[in-house]
C-alpha atoms as a PDB file:
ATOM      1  CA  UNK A   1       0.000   0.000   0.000  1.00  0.00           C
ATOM      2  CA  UNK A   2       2.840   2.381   0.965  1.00  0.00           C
ATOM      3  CA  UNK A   3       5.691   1.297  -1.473  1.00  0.00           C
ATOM      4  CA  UNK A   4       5.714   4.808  -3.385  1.00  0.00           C
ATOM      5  CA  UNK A   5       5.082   7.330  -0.584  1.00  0.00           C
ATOM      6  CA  UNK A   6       6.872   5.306   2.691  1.00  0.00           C
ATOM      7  CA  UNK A   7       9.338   8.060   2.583  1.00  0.00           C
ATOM      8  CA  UNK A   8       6.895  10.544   3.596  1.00  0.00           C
ATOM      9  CA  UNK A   9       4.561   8.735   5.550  1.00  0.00           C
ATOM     10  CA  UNK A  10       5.979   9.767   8.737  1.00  0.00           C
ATOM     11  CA  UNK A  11       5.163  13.498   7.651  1.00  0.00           C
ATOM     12  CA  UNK A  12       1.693  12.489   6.705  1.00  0.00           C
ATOM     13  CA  UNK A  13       0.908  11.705  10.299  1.00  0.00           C
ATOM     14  CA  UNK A  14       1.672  14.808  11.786  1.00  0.00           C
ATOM     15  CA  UNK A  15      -1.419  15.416  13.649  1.00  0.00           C
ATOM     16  CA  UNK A  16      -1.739  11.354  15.230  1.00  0.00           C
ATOM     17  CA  UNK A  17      -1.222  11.421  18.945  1.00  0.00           C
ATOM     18  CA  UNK A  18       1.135   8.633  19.412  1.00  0.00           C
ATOM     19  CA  UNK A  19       2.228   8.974  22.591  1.00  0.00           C
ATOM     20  CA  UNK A  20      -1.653   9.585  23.849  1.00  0.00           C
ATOM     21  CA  UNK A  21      -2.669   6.106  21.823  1.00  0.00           C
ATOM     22  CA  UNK A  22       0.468   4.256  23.529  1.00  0.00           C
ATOM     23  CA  UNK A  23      -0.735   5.658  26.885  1.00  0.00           C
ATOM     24  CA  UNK A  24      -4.286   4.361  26.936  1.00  0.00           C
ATOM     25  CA  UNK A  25      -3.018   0.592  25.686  1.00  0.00           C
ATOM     26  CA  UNK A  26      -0.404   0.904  28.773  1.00  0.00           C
ATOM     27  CA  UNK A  27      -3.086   2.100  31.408  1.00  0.00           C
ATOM     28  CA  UNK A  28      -5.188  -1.393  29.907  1.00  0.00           C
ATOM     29  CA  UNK A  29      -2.171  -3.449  30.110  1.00  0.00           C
ATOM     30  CA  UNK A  30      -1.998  -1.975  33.769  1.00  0.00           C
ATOM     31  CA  UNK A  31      -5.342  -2.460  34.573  1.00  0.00           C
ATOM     32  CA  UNK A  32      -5.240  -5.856  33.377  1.00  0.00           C
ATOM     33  CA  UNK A  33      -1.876  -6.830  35.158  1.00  0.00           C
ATOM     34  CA  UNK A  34      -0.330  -7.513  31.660  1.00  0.00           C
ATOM     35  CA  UNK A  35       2.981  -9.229  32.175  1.00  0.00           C
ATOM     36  CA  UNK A  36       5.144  -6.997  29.661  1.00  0.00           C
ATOM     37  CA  UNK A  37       7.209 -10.181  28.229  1.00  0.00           C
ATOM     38  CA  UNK A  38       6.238 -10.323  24.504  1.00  0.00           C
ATOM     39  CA  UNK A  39       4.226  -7.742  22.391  1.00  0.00           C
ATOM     40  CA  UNK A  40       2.909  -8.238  18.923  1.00  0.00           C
ATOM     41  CA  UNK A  41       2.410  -5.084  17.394  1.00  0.00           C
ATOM     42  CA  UNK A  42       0.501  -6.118  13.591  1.00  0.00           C
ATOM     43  CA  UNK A  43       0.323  -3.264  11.321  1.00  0.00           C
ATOM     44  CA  UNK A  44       3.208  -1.545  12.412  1.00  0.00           C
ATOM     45  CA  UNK A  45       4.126   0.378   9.720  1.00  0.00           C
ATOM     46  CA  UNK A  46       7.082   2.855  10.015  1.00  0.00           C
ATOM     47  CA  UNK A  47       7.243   2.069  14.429  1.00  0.00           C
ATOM     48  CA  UNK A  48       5.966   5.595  15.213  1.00  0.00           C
ATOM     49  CA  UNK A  49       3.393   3.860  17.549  1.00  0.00           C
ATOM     50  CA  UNK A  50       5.780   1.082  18.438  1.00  0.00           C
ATOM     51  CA  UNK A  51       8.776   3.267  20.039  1.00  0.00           C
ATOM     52  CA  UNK A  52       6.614   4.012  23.262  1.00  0.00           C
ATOM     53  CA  UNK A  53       6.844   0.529  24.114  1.00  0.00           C
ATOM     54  CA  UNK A  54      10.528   0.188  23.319  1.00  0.00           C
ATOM     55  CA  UNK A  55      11.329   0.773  27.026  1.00  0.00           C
ATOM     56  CA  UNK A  56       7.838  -1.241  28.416  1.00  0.00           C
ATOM     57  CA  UNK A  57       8.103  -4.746  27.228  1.00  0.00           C
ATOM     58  CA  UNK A  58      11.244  -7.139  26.835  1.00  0.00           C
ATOM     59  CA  UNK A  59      10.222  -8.644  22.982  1.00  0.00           C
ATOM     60  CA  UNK A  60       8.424  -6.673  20.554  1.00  0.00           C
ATOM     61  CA  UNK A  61       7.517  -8.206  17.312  1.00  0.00           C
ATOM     62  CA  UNK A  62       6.366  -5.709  15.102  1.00  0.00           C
ATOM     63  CA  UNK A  63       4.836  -6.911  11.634  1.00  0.00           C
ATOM     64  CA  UNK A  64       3.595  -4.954   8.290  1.00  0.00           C
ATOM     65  CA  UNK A  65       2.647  -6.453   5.385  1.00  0.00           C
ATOM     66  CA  UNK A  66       5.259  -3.658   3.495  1.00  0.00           C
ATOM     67  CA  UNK A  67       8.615  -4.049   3.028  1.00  0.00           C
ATOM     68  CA  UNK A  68       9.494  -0.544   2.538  1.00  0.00           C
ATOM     69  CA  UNK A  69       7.594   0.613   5.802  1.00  0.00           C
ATOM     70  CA  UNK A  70       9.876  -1.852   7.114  1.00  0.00           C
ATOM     71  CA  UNK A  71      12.431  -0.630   6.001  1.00  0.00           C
ATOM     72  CA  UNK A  72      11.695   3.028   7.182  1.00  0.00           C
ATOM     73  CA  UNK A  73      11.131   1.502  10.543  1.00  0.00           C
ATOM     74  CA  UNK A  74      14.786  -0.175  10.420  1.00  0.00           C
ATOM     75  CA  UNK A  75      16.623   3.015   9.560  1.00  0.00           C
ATOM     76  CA  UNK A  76      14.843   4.689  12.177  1.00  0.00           C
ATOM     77  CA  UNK A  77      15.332   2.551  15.250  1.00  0.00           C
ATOM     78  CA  UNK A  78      18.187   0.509  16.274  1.00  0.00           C
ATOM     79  CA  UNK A  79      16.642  -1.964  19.231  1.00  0.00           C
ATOM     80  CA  UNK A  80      18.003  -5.479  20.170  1.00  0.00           C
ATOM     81  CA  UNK A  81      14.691  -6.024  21.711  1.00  0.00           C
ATOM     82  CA  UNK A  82      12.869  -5.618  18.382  1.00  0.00           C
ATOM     83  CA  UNK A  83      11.871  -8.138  15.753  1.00  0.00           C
ATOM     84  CA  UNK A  84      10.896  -6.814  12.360  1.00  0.00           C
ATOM     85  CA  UNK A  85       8.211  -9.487  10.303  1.00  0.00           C
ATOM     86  CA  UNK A  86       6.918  -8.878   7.252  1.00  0.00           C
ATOM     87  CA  UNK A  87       4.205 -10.854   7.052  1.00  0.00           C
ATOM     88  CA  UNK A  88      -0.096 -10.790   6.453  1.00  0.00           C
ATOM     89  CA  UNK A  89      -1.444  -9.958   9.580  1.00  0.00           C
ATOM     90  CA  UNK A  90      -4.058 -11.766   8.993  1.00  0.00           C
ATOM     91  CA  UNK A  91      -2.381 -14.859   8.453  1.00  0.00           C
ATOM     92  CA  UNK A  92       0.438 -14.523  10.984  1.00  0.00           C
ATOM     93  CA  UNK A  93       0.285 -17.090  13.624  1.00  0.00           C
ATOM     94  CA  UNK A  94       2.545 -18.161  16.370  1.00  0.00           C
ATOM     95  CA  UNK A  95       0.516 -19.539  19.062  1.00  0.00           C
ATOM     96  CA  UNK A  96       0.633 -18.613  22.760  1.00  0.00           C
ATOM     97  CA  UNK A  97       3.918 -16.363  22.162  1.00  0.00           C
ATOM     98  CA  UNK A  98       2.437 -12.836  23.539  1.00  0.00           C
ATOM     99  CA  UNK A  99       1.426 -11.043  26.499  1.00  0.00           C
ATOM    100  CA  UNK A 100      -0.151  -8.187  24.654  1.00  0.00           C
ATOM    101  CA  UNK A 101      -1.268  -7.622  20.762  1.00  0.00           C
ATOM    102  CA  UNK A 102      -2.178  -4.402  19.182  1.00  0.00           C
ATOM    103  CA  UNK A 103      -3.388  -3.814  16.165  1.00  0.00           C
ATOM    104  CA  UNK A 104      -4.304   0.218  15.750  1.00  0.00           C
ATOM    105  CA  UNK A 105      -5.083   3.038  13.464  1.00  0.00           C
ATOM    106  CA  UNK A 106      -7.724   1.600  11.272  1.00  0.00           C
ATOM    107  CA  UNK A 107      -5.856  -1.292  10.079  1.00  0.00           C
ATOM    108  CA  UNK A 108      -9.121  -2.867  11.004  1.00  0.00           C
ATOM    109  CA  UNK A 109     -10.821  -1.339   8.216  1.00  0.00           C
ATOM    110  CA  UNK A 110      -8.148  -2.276   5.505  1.00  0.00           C
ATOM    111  CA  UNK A 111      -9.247  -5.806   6.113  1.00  0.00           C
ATOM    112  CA  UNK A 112     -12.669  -5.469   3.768  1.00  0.00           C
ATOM    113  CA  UNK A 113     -13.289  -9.331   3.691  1.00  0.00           C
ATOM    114  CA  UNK A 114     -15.173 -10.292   6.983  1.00  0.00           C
ATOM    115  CA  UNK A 115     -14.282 -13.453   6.770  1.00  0.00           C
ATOM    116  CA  UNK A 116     -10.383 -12.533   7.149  1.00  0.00           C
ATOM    117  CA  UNK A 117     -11.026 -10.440  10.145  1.00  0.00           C
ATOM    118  CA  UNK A 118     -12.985 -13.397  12.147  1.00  0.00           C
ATOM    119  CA  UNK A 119      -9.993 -15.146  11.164  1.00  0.00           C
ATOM    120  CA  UNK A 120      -7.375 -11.927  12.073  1.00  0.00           C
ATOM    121  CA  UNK A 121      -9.348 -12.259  15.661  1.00  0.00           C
ATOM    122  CA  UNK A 122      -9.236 -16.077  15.751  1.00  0.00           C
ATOM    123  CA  UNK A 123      -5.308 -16.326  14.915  1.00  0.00           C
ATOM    124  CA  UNK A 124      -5.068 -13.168  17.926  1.00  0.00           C
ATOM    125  CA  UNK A 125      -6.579 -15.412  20.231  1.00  0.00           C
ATOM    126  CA  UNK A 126      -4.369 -18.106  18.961  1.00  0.00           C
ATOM    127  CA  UNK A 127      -1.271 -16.064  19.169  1.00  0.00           C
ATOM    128  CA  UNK A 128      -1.785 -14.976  23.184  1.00  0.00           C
ATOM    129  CA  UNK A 129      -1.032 -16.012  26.245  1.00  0.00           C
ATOM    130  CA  UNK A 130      -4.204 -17.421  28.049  1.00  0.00           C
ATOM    131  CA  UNK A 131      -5.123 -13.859  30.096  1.00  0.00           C
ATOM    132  CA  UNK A 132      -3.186 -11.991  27.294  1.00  0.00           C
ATOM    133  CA  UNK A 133      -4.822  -8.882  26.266  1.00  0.00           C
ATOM    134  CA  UNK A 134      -6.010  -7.781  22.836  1.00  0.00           C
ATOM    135  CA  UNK A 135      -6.197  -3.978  22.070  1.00  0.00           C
ATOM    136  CA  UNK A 136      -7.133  -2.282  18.350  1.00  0.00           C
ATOM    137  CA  UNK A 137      -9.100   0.705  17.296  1.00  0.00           C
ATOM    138  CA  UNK A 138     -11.564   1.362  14.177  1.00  0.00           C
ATOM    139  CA  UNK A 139     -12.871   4.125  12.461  1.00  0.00           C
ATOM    140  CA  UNK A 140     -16.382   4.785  13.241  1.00  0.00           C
ATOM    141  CA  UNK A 141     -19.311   4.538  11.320  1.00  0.00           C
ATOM    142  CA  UNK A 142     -19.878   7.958  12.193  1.00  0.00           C
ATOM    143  CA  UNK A 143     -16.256   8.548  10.594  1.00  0.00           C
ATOM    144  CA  UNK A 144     -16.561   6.444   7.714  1.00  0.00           C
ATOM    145  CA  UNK A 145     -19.842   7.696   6.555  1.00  0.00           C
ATOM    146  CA  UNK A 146     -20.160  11.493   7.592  1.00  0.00           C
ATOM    147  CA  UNK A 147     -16.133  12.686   7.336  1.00  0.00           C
ATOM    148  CA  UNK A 148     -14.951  10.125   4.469  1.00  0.00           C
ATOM    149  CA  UNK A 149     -17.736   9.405   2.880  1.00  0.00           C
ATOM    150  CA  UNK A 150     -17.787  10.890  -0.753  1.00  0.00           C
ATOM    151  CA  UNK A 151     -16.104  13.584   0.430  1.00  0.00           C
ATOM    152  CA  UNK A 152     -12.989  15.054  -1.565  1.00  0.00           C
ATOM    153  CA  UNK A 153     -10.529  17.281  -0.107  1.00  0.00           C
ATOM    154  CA  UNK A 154      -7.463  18.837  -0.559  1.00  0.00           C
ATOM    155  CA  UNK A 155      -4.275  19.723   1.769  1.00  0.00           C
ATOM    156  CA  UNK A 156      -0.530  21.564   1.803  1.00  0.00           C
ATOM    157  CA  UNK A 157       1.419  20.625   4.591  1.00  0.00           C
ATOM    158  CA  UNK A 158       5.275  21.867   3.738  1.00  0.00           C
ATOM    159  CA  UNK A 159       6.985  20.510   0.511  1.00  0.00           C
ATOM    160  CA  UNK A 160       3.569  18.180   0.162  1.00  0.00           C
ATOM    161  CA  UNK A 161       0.046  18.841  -1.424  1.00  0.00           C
ATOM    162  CA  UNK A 162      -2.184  16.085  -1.599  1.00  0.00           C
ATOM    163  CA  UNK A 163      -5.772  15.513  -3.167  1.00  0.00           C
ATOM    164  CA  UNK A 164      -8.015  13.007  -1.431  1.00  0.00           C
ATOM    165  CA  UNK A 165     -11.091  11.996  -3.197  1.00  0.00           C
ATOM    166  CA  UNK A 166     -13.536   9.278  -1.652  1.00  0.00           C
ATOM    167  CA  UNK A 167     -16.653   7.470  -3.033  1.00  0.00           C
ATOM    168  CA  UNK A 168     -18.819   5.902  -0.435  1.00  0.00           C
ATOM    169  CA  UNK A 169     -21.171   2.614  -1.179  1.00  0.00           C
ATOM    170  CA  UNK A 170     -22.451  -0.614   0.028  1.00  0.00           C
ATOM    171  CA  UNK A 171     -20.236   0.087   3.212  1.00  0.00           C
ATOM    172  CA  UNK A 172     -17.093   0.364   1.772  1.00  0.00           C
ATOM    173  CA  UNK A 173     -15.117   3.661   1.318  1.00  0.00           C
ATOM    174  CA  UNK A 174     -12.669   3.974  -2.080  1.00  0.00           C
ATOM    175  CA  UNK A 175     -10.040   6.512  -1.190  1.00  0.00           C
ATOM    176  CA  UNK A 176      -7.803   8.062  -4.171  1.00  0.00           C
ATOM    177  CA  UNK A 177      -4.928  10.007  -3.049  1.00  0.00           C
ATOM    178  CA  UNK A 178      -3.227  11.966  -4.971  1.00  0.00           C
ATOM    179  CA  UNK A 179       0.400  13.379  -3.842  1.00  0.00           C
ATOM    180  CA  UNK A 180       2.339  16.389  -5.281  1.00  0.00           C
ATOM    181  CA  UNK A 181       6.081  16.148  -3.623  1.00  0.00           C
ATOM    182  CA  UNK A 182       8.385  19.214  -4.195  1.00  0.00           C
ATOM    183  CA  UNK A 183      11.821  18.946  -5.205  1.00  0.00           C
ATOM    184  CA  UNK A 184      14.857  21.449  -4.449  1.00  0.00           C
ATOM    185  CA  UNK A 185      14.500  22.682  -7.930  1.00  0.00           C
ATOM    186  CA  UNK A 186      10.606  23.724  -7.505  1.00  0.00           C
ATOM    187  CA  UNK A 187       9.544  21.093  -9.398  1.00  0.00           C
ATOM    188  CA  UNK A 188       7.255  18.216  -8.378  1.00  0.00           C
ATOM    189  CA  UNK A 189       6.624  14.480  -8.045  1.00  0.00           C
ATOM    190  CA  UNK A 190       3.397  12.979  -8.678  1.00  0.00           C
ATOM    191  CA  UNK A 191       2.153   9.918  -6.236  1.00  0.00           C
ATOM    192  CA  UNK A 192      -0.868   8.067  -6.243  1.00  0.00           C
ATOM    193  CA  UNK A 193      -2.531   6.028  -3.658  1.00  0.00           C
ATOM    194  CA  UNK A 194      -5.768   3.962  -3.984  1.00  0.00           C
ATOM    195  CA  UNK A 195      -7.069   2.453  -0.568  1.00  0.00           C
ATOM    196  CA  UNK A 196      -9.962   1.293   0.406  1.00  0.00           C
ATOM    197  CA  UNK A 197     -11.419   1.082   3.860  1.00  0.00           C
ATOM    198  CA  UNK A 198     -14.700  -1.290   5.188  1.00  0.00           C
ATOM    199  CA  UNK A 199     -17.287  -0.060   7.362  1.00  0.00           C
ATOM    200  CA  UNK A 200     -17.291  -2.444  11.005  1.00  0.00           C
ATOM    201  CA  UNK A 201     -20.401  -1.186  13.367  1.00  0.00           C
ATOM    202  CA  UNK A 202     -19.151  -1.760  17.011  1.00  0.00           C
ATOM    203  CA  UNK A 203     -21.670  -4.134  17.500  1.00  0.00           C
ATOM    204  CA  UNK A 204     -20.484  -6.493  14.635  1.00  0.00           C
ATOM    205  CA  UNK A 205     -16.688  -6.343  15.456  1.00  0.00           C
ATOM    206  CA  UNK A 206     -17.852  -7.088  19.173  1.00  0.00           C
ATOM    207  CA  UNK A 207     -19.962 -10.162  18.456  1.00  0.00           C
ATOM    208  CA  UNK A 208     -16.640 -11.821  16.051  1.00  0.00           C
ATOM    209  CA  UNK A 209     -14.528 -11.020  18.635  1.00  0.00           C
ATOM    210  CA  UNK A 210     -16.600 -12.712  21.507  1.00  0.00           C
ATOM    211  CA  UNK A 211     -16.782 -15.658  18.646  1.00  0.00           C
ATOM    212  CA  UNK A 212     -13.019 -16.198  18.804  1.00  0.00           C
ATOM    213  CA  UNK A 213     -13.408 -16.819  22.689  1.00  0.00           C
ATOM    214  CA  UNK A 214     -12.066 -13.470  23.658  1.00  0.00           C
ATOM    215  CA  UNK A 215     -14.104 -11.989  26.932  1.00  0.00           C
ATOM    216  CA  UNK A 216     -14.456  -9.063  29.042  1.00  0.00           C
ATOM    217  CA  UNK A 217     -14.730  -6.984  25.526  1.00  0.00           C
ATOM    218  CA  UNK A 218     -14.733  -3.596  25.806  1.00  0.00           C
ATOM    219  CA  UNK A 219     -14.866  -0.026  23.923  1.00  0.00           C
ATOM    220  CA  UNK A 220     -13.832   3.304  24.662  1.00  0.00           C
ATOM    221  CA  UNK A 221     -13.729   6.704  22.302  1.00  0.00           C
ATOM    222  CA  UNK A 222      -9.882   6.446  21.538  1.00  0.00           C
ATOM    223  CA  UNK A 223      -9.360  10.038  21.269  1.00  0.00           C
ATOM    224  CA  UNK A 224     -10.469  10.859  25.325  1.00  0.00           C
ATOM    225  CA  UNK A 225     -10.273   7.400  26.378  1.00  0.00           C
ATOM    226  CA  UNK A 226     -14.120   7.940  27.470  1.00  0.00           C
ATOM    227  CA  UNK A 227     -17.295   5.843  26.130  1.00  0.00           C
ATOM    228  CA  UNK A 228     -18.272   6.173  23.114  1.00  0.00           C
ATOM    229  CA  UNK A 229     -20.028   8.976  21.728  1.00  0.00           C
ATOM    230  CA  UNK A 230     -21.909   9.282  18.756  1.00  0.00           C
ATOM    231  CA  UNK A 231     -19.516  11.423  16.815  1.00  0.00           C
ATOM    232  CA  UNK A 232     -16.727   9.747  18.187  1.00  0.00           C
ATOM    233  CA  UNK A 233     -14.807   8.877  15.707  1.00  0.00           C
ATOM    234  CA  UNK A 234     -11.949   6.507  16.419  1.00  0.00           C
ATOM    235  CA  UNK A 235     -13.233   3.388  19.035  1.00  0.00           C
ATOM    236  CA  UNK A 236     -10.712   1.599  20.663  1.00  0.00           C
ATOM    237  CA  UNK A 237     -11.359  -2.160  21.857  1.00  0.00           C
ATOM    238  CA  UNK A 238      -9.667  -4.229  24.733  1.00  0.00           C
ATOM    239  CA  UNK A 239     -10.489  -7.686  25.163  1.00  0.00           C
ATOM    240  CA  UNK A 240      -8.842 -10.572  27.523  1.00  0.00           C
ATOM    241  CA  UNK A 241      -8.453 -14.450  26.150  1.00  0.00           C
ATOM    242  CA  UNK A 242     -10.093 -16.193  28.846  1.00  0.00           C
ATOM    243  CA  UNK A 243      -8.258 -19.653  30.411  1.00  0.00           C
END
């Protein structure tokens, strides 16, 4: 998804909180008396999440499906307590390895076959320790409908101006991004992106994740760690594999 624009991705992200994301997982994993052995961190992109557990947990396997995210994340960070897999997250399994798996910013939504995110949840529960703790966010359907929608819009943030035009229907959103990167000379590089994100109603996610034997599921509005509102437009899940 990223092979062209991984270079600037970082940039892109400007206005993520990070560190406030990390803290809510680590006041769960507190909460839940999370041993911090081994993390799996799936969709882990470029690490900009993963660094605020470099210092929290003693193995951190952090997986992305692109090799040049990957690589960003390798030039970055220089950790002997980090493993770098490139891998489908939704295939990935390595049963009863981790203490804590997090899967965040959307990467929920990229997975637009239902049937590969029961099985996503199934191999999570797989993949943890029994009492482990699972932890991802989605967008909301508030979010998906009412901000991406078919909505276009249009951005400059320094040497970068980007289109981004969406088409909304039968519950999936087709996002075309198109990227204008300057040179030193004044001149510019084209890049274009095609995505494409599924709706997942809380409800729905809840009930698949309860069906791969997860319990004590839970949802919060990720950007105030509160409940959920109805604008709210990132919701963050926790759930425990039971015994």
């Amino acid at each position: 998804m990223y092979e062209d624009f991984s270079y600037i991705y970082d940039k892109l992200s400007f206005d993520l909180d990070y560190e406030g994301y990390a803290d809510n997982i680590l006041k769960l994993a507190k909460e839940y008396k999370i041993k911090k052995e081994n993390m799996l961190e799936l969709a882990a992109g470029s690490g900009m999440l993963t660094k605020y557990f470099f210092d929290e947990f003693e193995n951190i396997d952090a997986l992305d499906i692109s090799p040049d995210m990957l690589n960003v994340f390798a030039n970055k960070y220089d950790n002997d307590n980090i493993n770098l897999i490139y891998y489908d997250m939704v295939e990935f399994e390595n049963p009863g390895k981790y203490d804590l798996i997090v899967i965040l910013l959307d990467s929920i939504n990229y997975v637009t076959d239902p049937k590969d995110l029961q099985k996503l949840f199934d191999n999570c529960y797989k993949n943890l320790k029994d009492e482990g703790l699972l932890v991802f966010d989605i967008n909301s359907e508030y979010k998906m409908t009412q901000v991406f929608g078919s909505n276009c819009y249009v951005y400059e943030y320094e040497d970068i101006f980007y289109t981004w035009d969406n088409f909304y229907e039968d519950d999936l959103v087709d996002m075309h991004l198109n990227f204008f990167v300057e040179n030193e000379d004044g001149s510019y590089d084209r890049i274009y992106e095609y995505q494409q994100e599924r709706i997942y109603r809380t409800n729905e996610v809840t009930k698949m994740v309860e069906q791969a034997g997860f319990k004590d599921v839970k949802t919060y509005d990720e950007d105030d760690f509160g409940r959920v509102k109805d604008d709210s437009q990132r919701i963050l899940f926790s759930a425990v594999k039971g015994m």
